[in-house]
C-alpha atoms as a PDB file:
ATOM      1  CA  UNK A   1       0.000   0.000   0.000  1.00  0.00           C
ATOM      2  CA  UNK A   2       1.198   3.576  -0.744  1.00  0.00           C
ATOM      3  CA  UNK A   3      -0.232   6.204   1.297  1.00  0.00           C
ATOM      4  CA  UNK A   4       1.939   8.524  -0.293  1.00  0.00           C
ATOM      5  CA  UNK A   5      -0.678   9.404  -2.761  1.00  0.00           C
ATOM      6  CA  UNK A   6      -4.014   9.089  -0.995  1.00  0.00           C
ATOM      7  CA  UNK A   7      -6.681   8.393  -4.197  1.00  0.00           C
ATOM      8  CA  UNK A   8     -10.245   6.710  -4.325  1.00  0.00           C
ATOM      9  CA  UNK A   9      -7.889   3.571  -5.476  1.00  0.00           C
ATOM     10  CA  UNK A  10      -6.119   3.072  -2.650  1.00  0.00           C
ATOM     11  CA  UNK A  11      -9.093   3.981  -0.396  1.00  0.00           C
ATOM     12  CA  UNK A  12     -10.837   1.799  -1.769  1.00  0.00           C
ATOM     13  CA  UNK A  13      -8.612  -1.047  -1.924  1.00  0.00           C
ATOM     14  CA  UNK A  14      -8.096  -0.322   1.967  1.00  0.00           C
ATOM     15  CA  UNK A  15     -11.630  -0.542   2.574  1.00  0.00           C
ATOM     16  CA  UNK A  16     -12.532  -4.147   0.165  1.00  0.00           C
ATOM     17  CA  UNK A  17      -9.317  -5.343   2.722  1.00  0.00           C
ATOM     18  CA  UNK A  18     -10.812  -4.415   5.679  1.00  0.00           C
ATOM     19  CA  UNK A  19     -14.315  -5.711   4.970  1.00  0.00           C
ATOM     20  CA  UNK A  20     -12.779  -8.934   3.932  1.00  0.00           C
ATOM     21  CA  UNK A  21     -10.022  -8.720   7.164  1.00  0.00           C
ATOM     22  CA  UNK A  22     -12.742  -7.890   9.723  1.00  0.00           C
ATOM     23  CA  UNK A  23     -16.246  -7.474   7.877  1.00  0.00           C
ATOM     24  CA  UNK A  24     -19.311  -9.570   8.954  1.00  0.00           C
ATOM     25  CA  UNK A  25     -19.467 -12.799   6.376  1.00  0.00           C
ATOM     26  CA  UNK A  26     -15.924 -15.388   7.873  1.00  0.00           C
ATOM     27  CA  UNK A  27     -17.616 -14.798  11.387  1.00  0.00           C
ATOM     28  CA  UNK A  28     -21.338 -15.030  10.430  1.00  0.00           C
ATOM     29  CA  UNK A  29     -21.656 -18.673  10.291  1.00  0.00           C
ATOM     30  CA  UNK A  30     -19.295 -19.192  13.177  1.00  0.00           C
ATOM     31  CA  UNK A  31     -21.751 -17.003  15.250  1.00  0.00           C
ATOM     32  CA  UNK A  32     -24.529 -18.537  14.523  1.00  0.00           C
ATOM     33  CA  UNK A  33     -23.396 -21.724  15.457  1.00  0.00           C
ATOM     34  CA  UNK A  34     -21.997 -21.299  18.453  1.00  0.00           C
ATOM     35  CA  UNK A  35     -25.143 -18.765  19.791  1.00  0.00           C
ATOM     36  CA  UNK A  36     -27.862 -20.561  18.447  1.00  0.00           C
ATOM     37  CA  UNK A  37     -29.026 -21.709  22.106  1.00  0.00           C
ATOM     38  CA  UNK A  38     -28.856 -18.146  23.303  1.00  0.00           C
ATOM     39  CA  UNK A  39     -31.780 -15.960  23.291  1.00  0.00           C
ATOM     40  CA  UNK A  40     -31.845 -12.931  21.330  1.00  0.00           C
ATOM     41  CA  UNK A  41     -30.794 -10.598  24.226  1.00  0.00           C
ATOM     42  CA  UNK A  42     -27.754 -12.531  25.073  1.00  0.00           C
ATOM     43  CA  UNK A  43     -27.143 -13.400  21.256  1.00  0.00           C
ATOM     44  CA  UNK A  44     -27.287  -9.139  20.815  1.00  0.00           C
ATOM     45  CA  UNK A  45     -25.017  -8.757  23.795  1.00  0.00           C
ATOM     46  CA  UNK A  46     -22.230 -11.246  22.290  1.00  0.00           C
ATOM     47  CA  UNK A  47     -22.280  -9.523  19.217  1.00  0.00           C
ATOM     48  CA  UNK A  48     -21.471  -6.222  20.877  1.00  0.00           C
ATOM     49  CA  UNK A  49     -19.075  -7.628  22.728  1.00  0.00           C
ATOM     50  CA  UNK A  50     -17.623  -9.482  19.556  1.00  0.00           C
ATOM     51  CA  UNK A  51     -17.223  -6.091  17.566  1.00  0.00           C
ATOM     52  CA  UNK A  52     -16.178  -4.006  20.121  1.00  0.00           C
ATOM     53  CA  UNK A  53     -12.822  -6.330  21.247  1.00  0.00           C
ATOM     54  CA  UNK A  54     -11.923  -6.868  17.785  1.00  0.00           C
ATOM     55  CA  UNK A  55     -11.991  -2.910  16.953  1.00  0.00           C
ATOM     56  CA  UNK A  56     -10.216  -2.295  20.077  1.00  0.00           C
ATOM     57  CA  UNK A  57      -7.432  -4.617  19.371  1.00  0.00           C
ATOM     58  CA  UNK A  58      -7.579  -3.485  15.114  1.00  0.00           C
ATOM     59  CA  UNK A  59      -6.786  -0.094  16.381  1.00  0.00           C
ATOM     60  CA  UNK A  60      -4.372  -1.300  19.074  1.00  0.00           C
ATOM     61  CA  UNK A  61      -2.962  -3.441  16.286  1.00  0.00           C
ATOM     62  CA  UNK A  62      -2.522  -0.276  14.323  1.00  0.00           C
ATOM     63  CA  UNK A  63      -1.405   2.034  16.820  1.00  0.00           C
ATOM     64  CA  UNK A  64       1.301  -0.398  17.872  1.00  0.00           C
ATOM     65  CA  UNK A  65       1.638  -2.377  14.770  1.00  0.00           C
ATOM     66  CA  UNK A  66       5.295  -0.849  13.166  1.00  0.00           C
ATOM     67  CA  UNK A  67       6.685  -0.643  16.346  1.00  0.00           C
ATOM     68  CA  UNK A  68       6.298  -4.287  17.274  1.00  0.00           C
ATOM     69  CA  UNK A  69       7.563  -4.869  13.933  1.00  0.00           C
ATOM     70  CA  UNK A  70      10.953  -3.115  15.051  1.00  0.00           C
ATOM     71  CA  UNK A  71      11.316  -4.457  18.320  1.00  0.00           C
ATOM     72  CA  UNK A  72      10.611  -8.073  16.934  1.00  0.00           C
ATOM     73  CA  UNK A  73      12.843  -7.377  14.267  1.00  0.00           C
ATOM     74  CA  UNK A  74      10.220  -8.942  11.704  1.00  0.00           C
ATOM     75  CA  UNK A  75       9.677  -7.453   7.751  1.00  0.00           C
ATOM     76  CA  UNK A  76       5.981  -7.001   6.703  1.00  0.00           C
ATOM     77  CA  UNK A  77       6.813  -9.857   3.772  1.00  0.00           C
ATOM     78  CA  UNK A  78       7.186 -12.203   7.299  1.00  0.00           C
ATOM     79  CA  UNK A  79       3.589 -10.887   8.615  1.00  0.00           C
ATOM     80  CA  UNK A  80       2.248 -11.067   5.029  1.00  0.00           C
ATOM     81  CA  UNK A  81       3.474 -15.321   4.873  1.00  0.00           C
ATOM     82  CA  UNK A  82       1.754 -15.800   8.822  1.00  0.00           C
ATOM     83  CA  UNK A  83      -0.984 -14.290   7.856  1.00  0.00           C
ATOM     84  CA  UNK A  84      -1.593 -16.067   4.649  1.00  0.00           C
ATOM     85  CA  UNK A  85      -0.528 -19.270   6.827  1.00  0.00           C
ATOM     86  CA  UNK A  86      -3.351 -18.908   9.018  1.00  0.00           C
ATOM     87  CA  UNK A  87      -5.801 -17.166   6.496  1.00  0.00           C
ATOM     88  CA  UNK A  88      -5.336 -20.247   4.525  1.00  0.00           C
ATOM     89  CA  UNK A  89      -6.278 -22.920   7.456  1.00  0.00           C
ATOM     90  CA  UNK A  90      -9.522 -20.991   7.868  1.00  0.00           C
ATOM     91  CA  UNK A  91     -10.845 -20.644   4.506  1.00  0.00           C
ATOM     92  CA  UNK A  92     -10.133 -24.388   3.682  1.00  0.00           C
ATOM     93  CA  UNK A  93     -12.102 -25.480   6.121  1.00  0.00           C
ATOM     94  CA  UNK A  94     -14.755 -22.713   5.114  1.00  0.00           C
ATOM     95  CA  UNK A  95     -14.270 -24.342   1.678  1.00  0.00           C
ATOM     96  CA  UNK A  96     -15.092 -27.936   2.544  1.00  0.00           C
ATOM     97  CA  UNK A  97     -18.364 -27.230   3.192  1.00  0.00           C
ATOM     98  CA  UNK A  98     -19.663 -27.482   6.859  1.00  0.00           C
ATOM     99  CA  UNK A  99     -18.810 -30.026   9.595  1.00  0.00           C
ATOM    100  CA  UNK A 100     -19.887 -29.317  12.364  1.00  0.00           C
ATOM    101  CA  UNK A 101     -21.741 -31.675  14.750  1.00  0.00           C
ATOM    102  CA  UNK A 102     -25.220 -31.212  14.699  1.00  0.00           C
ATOM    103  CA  UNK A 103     -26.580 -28.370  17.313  1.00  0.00           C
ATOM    104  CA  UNK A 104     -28.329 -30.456  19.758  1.00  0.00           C
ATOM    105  CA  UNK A 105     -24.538 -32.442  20.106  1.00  0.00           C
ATOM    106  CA  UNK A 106     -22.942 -28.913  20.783  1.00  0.00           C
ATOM    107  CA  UNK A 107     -22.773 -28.081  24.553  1.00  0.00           C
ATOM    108  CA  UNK A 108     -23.699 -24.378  25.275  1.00  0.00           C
ATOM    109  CA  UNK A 109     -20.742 -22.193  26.388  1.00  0.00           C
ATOM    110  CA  UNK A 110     -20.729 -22.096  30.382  1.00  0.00           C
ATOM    111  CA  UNK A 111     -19.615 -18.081  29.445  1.00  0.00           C
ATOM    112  CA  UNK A 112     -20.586 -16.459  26.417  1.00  0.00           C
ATOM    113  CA  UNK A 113     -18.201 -13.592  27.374  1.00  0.00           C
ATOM    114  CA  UNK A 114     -15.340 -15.892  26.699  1.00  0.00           C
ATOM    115  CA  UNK A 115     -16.940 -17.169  23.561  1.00  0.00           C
ATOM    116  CA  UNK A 116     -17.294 -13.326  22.396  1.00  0.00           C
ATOM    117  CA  UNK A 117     -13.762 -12.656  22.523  1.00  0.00           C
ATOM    118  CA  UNK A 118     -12.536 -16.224  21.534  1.00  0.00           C
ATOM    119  CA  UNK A 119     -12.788 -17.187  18.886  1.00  0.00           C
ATOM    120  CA  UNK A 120     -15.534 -14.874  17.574  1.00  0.00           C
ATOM    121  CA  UNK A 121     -13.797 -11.558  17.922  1.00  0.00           C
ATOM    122  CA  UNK A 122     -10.214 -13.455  17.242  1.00  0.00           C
ATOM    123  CA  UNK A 123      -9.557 -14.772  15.006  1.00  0.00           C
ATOM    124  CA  UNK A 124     -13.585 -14.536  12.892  1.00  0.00           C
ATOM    125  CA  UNK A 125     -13.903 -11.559  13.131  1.00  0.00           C
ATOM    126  CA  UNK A 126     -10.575  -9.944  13.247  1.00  0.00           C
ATOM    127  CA  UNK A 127      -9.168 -12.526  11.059  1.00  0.00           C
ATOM    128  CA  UNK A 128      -5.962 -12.604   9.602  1.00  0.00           C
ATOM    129  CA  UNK A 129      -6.412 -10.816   6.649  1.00  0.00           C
ATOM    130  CA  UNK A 130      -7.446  -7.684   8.975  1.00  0.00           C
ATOM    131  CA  UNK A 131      -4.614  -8.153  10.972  1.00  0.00           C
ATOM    132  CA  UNK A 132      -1.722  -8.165   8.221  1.00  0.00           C
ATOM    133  CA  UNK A 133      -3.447  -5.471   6.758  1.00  0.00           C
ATOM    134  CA  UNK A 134      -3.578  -3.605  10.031  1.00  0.00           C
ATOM    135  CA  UNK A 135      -0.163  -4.399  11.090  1.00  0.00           C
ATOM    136  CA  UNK A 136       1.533  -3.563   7.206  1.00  0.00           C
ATOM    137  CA  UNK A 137      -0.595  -0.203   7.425  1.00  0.00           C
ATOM    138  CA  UNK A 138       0.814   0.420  10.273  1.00  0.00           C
ATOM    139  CA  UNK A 139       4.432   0.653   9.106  1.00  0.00           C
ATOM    140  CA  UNK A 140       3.007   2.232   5.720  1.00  0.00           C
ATOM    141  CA  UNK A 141       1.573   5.474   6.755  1.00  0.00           C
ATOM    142  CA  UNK A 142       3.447   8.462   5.827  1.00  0.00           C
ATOM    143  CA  UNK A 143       1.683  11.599   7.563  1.00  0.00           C
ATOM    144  CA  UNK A 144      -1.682  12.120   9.459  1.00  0.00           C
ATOM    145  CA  UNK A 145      -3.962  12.262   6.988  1.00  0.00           C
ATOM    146  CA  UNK A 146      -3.025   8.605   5.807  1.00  0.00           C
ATOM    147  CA  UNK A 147      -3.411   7.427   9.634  1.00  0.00           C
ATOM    148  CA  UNK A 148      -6.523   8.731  10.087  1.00  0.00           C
ATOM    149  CA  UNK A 149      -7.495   7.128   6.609  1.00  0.00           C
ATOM    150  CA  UNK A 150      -7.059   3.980   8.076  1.00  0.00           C
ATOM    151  CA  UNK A 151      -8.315   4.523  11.477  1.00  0.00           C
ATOM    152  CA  UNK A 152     -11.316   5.842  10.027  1.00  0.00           C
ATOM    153  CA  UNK A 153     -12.601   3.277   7.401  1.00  0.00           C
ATOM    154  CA  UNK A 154     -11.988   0.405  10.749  1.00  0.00           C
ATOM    155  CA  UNK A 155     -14.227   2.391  12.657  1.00  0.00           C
ATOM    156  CA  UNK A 156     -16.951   2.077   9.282  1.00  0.00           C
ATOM    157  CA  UNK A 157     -16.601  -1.599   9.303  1.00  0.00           C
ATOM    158  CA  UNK A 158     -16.466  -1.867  12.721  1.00  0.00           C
ATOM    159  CA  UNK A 159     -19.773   0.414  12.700  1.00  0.00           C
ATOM    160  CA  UNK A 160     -20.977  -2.222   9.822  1.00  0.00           C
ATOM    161  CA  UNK A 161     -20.267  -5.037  12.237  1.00  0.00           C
ATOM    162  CA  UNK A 162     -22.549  -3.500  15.197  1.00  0.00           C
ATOM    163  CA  UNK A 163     -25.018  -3.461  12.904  1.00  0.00           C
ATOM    164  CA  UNK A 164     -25.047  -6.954  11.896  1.00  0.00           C
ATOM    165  CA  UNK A 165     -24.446  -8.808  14.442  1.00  0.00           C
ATOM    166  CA  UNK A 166     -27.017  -7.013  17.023  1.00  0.00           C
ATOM    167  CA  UNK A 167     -29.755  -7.494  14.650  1.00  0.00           C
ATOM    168  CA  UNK A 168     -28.440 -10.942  13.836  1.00  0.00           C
ATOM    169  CA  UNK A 169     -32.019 -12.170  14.623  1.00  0.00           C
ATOM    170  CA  UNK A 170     -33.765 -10.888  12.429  1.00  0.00           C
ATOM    171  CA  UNK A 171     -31.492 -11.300   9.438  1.00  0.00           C
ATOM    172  CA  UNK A 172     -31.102 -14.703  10.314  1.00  0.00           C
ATOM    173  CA  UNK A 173     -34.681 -15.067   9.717  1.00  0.00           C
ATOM    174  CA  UNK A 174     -33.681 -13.947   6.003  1.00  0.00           C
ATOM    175  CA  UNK A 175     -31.218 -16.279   5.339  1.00  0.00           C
ATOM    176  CA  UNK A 176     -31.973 -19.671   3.892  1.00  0.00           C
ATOM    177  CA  UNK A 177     -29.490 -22.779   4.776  1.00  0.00           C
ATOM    178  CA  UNK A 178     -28.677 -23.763   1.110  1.00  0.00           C
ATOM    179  CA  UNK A 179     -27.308 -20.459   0.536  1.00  0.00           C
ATOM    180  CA  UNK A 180     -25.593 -19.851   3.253  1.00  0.00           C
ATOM    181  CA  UNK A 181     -23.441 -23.461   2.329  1.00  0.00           C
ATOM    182  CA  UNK A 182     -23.390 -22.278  -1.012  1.00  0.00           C
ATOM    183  CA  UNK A 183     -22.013 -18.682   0.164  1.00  0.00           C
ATOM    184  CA  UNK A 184     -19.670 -20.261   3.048  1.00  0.00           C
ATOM    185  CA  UNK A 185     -18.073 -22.737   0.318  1.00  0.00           C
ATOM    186  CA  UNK A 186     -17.539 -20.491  -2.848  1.00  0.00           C
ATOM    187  CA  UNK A 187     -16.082 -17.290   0.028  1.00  0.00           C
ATOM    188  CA  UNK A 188     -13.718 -20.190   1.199  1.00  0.00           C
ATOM    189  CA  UNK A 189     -12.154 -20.654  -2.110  1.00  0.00           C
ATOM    190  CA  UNK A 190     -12.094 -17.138  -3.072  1.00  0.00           C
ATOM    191  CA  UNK A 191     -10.225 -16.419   0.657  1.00  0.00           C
ATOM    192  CA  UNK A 192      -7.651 -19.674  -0.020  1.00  0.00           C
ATOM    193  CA  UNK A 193      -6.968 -17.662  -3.209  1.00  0.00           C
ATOM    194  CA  UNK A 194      -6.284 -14.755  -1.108  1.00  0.00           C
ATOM    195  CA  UNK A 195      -4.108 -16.444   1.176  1.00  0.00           C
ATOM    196  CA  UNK A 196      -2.062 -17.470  -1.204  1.00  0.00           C
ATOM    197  CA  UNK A 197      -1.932 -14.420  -2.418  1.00  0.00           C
ATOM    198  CA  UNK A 198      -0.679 -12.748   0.605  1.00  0.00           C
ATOM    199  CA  UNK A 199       2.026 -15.820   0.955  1.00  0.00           C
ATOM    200  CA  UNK A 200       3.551 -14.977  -2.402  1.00  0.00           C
ATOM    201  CA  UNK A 201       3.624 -11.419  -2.127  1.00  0.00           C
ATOM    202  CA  UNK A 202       5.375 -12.054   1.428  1.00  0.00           C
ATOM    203  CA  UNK A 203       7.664 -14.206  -0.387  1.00  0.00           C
ATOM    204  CA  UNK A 204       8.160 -11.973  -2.619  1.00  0.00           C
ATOM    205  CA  UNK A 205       8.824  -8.998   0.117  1.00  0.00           C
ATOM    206  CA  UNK A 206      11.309 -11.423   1.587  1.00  0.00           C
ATOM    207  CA  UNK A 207      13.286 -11.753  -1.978  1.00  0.00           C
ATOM    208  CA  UNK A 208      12.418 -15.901  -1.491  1.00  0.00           C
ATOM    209  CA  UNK A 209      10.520 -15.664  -4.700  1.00  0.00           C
ATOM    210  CA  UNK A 210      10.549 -13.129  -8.038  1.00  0.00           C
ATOM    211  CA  UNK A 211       6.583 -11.990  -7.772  1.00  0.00           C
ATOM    212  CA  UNK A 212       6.034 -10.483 -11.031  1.00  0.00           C
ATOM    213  CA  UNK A 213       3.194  -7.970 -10.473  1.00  0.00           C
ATOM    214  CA  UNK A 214       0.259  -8.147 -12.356  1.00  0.00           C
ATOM    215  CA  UNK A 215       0.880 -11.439 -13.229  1.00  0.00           C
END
Protein backbone atom coordinates (compact mmCIF):
# COMPACT_ATOMS: atom_id res chain seq x y z
CA UNK A 1 0.00 0.00 0.00
CA UNK A 2 1.20 3.58 -0.74
CA UNK A 3 -0.23 6.20 1.30
CA UNK A 4 1.94 8.52 -0.29
CA UNK A 5 -0.68 9.40 -2.76
CA UNK A 6 -4.01 9.09 -1.00
CA UNK A 7 -6.68 8.39 -4.20
CA UNK A 8 -10.25 6.71 -4.33
CA UNK A 9 -7.89 3.57 -5.48
CA UNK A 10 -6.12 3.07 -2.65
CA UNK A 11 -9.09 3.98 -0.40
CA UNK A 12 -10.84 1.80 -1.77
CA UNK A 13 -8.61 -1.05 -1.92
CA UNK A 14 -8.10 -0.32 1.97
CA UNK A 15 -11.63 -0.54 2.57
CA UNK A 16 -12.53 -4.15 0.16
CA UNK A 17 -9.32 -5.34 2.72
CA UNK A 18 -10.81 -4.42 5.68
CA UNK A 19 -14.31 -5.71 4.97
CA UNK A 20 -12.78 -8.93 3.93
CA UNK A 21 -10.02 -8.72 7.16
CA UNK A 22 -12.74 -7.89 9.72
CA UNK A 23 -16.25 -7.47 7.88
CA UNK A 24 -19.31 -9.57 8.95
CA UNK A 25 -19.47 -12.80 6.38
CA UNK A 26 -15.92 -15.39 7.87
CA UNK A 27 -17.62 -14.80 11.39
CA UNK A 28 -21.34 -15.03 10.43
CA UNK A 29 -21.66 -18.67 10.29
CA UNK A 30 -19.30 -19.19 13.18
CA UNK A 31 -21.75 -17.00 15.25
CA UNK A 32 -24.53 -18.54 14.52
CA UNK A 33 -23.40 -21.72 15.46
CA UNK A 34 -22.00 -21.30 18.45
CA UNK A 35 -25.14 -18.77 19.79
CA UNK A 36 -27.86 -20.56 18.45
CA UNK A 37 -29.03 -21.71 22.11
CA UNK A 38 -28.86 -18.15 23.30
CA UNK A 39 -31.78 -15.96 23.29
CA UNK A 40 -31.85 -12.93 21.33
CA UNK A 41 -30.79 -10.60 24.23
CA UNK A 42 -27.75 -12.53 25.07
CA UNK A 43 -27.14 -13.40 21.26
CA UNK A 44 -27.29 -9.14 20.81
CA UNK A 45 -25.02 -8.76 23.79
CA UNK A 46 -22.23 -11.25 22.29
CA UNK A 47 -22.28 -9.52 19.22
CA UNK A 48 -21.47 -6.22 20.88
CA UNK A 49 -19.07 -7.63 22.73
CA UNK A 50 -17.62 -9.48 19.56
CA UNK A 51 -17.22 -6.09 17.57
CA UNK A 52 -16.18 -4.01 20.12
CA UNK A 53 -12.82 -6.33 21.25
CA UNK A 54 -11.92 -6.87 17.79
CA UNK A 55 -11.99 -2.91 16.95
CA UNK A 56 -10.22 -2.29 20.08
CA UNK A 57 -7.43 -4.62 19.37
CA UNK A 58 -7.58 -3.48 15.11
CA UNK A 59 -6.79 -0.09 16.38
CA UNK A 60 -4.37 -1.30 19.07
CA UNK A 61 -2.96 -3.44 16.29
CA UNK A 62 -2.52 -0.28 14.32
CA UNK A 63 -1.40 2.03 16.82
CA UNK A 64 1.30 -0.40 17.87
CA UNK A 65 1.64 -2.38 14.77
CA UNK A 66 5.29 -0.85 13.17
CA UNK A 67 6.68 -0.64 16.35
CA UNK A 68 6.30 -4.29 17.27
CA UNK A 69 7.56 -4.87 13.93
CA UNK A 70 10.95 -3.11 15.05
CA UNK A 71 11.32 -4.46 18.32
CA UNK A 72 10.61 -8.07 16.93
CA UNK A 73 12.84 -7.38 14.27
CA UNK A 74 10.22 -8.94 11.70
CA UNK A 75 9.68 -7.45 7.75
CA UNK A 76 5.98 -7.00 6.70
CA UNK A 77 6.81 -9.86 3.77
CA UNK A 78 7.19 -12.20 7.30
CA UNK A 79 3.59 -10.89 8.62
CA UNK A 80 2.25 -11.07 5.03
CA UNK A 81 3.47 -15.32 4.87
CA UNK A 82 1.75 -15.80 8.82
CA UNK A 83 -0.98 -14.29 7.86
CA UNK A 84 -1.59 -16.07 4.65
CA UNK A 85 -0.53 -19.27 6.83
CA UNK A 86 -3.35 -18.91 9.02
CA UNK A 87 -5.80 -17.17 6.50
CA UNK A 88 -5.34 -20.25 4.53
CA UNK A 89 -6.28 -22.92 7.46
CA UNK A 90 -9.52 -20.99 7.87
CA UNK A 91 -10.85 -20.64 4.51
CA UNK A 92 -10.13 -24.39 3.68
CA UNK A 93 -12.10 -25.48 6.12
CA UNK A 94 -14.76 -22.71 5.11
CA UNK A 95 -14.27 -24.34 1.68
CA UNK A 96 -15.09 -27.94 2.54
CA UNK A 97 -18.36 -27.23 3.19
CA UNK A 98 -19.66 -27.48 6.86
CA UNK A 99 -18.81 -30.03 9.59
CA UNK A 100 -19.89 -29.32 12.36
CA UNK A 101 -21.74 -31.67 14.75
CA UNK A 102 -25.22 -31.21 14.70
CA UNK A 103 -26.58 -28.37 17.31
CA UNK A 104 -28.33 -30.46 19.76
CA UNK A 105 -24.54 -32.44 20.11
CA UNK A 106 -22.94 -28.91 20.78
CA UNK A 107 -22.77 -28.08 24.55
CA UNK A 108 -23.70 -24.38 25.28
CA UNK A 109 -20.74 -22.19 26.39
CA UNK A 110 -20.73 -22.10 30.38
CA UNK A 111 -19.61 -18.08 29.45
CA UNK A 112 -20.59 -16.46 26.42
CA UNK A 113 -18.20 -13.59 27.37
CA UNK A 114 -15.34 -15.89 26.70
CA UNK A 115 -16.94 -17.17 23.56
CA UNK A 116 -17.29 -13.33 22.40
CA UNK A 117 -13.76 -12.66 22.52
CA UNK A 118 -12.54 -16.22 21.53
CA UNK A 119 -12.79 -17.19 18.89
CA UNK A 120 -15.53 -14.87 17.57
CA UNK A 121 -13.80 -11.56 17.92
CA UNK A 122 -10.21 -13.46 17.24
CA UNK A 123 -9.56 -14.77 15.01
CA UNK A 124 -13.58 -14.54 12.89
CA UNK A 125 -13.90 -11.56 13.13
CA UNK A 126 -10.57 -9.94 13.25
CA UNK A 127 -9.17 -12.53 11.06
CA UNK A 128 -5.96 -12.60 9.60
CA UNK A 129 -6.41 -10.82 6.65
CA UNK A 130 -7.45 -7.68 8.97
CA UNK A 131 -4.61 -8.15 10.97
CA UNK A 132 -1.72 -8.17 8.22
CA UNK A 133 -3.45 -5.47 6.76
CA UNK A 134 -3.58 -3.60 10.03
CA UNK A 135 -0.16 -4.40 11.09
CA UNK A 136 1.53 -3.56 7.21
CA UNK A 137 -0.59 -0.20 7.42
CA UNK A 138 0.81 0.42 10.27
CA UNK A 139 4.43 0.65 9.11
CA UNK A 140 3.01 2.23 5.72
CA UNK A 141 1.57 5.47 6.75
CA UNK A 142 3.45 8.46 5.83
CA UNK A 143 1.68 11.60 7.56
CA UNK A 144 -1.68 12.12 9.46
CA UNK A 145 -3.96 12.26 6.99
CA UNK A 146 -3.02 8.61 5.81
CA UNK A 147 -3.41 7.43 9.63
CA UNK A 148 -6.52 8.73 10.09
CA UNK A 149 -7.50 7.13 6.61
CA UNK A 150 -7.06 3.98 8.08
CA UNK A 151 -8.31 4.52 11.48
CA UNK A 152 -11.32 5.84 10.03
CA UNK A 153 -12.60 3.28 7.40
CA UNK A 154 -11.99 0.41 10.75
CA UNK A 155 -14.23 2.39 12.66
CA UNK A 156 -16.95 2.08 9.28
CA UNK A 157 -16.60 -1.60 9.30
CA UNK A 158 -16.47 -1.87 12.72
CA UNK A 159 -19.77 0.41 12.70
CA UNK A 160 -20.98 -2.22 9.82
CA UNK A 161 -20.27 -5.04 12.24
CA UNK A 162 -22.55 -3.50 15.20
CA UNK A 163 -25.02 -3.46 12.90
CA UNK A 164 -25.05 -6.95 11.90
CA UNK A 165 -24.45 -8.81 14.44
CA UNK A 166 -27.02 -7.01 17.02
CA UNK A 167 -29.75 -7.49 14.65
CA UNK A 168 -28.44 -10.94 13.84
CA UNK A 169 -32.02 -12.17 14.62
CA UNK A 170 -33.77 -10.89 12.43
CA UNK A 171 -31.49 -11.30 9.44
CA UNK A 172 -31.10 -14.70 10.31
CA UNK A 173 -34.68 -15.07 9.72
CA UNK A 174 -33.68 -13.95 6.00
CA UNK A 175 -31.22 -16.28 5.34
CA UNK A 176 -31.97 -19.67 3.89
CA UNK A 177 -29.49 -22.78 4.78
CA UNK A 178 -28.68 -23.76 1.11
CA UNK A 179 -27.31 -20.46 0.54
CA UNK A 180 -25.59 -19.85 3.25
CA UNK A 181 -23.44 -23.46 2.33
CA UNK A 182 -23.39 -22.28 -1.01
CA UNK A 183 -22.01 -18.68 0.16
CA UNK A 184 -19.67 -20.26 3.05
CA UNK A 185 -18.07 -22.74 0.32
CA UNK A 186 -17.54 -20.49 -2.85
CA UNK A 187 -16.08 -17.29 0.03
CA UNK A 188 -13.72 -20.19 1.20
CA UNK A 189 -12.15 -20.65 -2.11
CA UNK A 190 -12.09 -17.14 -3.07
CA UNK A 191 -10.22 -16.42 0.66
CA UNK A 192 -7.65 -19.67 -0.02
CA UNK A 193 -6.97 -17.66 -3.21
CA UNK A 194 -6.28 -14.75 -1.11
CA UNK A 195 -4.11 -16.44 1.18
CA UNK A 196 -2.06 -17.47 -1.20
CA UNK A 197 -1.93 -14.42 -2.42
CA UNK A 198 -0.68 -12.75 0.61
CA UNK A 199 2.03 -15.82 0.95
CA UNK A 200 3.55 -14.98 -2.40
CA UNK A 201 3.62 -11.42 -2.13
CA UNK A 202 5.38 -12.05 1.43
CA UNK A 203 7.66 -14.21 -0.39
CA UNK A 204 8.16 -11.97 -2.62
CA UNK A 205 8.82 -9.00 0.12
CA UNK A 206 11.31 -11.42 1.59
CA UNK A 207 13.29 -11.75 -1.98
CA UNK A 208 12.42 -15.90 -1.49
CA UNK A 209 10.52 -15.66 -4.70
CA UNK A 210 10.55 -13.13 -8.04
CA UNK A 211 6.58 -11.99 -7.77
CA UNK A 212 6.03 -10.48 -11.03
CA UNK A 213 3.19 -7.97 -10.47
CA UNK A 214 0.26 -8.15 -12.36
CA UNK A 215 0.88 -11.44 -13.23
Amino acid sequence: MDFTVIDATLVGKLLLLLLIGMGPKIALVPFLEKTHAFDAETKARIGRQMVLTALVTALILFATGALLMRLLHITGGAVAVAGGIILALIAIKMASGPTEAPHDEIAVPADPDKLAVFPLAVPYLLNPVGITVIILASGEVVSIVSAALVAGLILVVGAFDYLVFTNIDKLAKRMKPASMVVSEVVFGILLTAVAIQLIVSGLGNLGIITANAGH
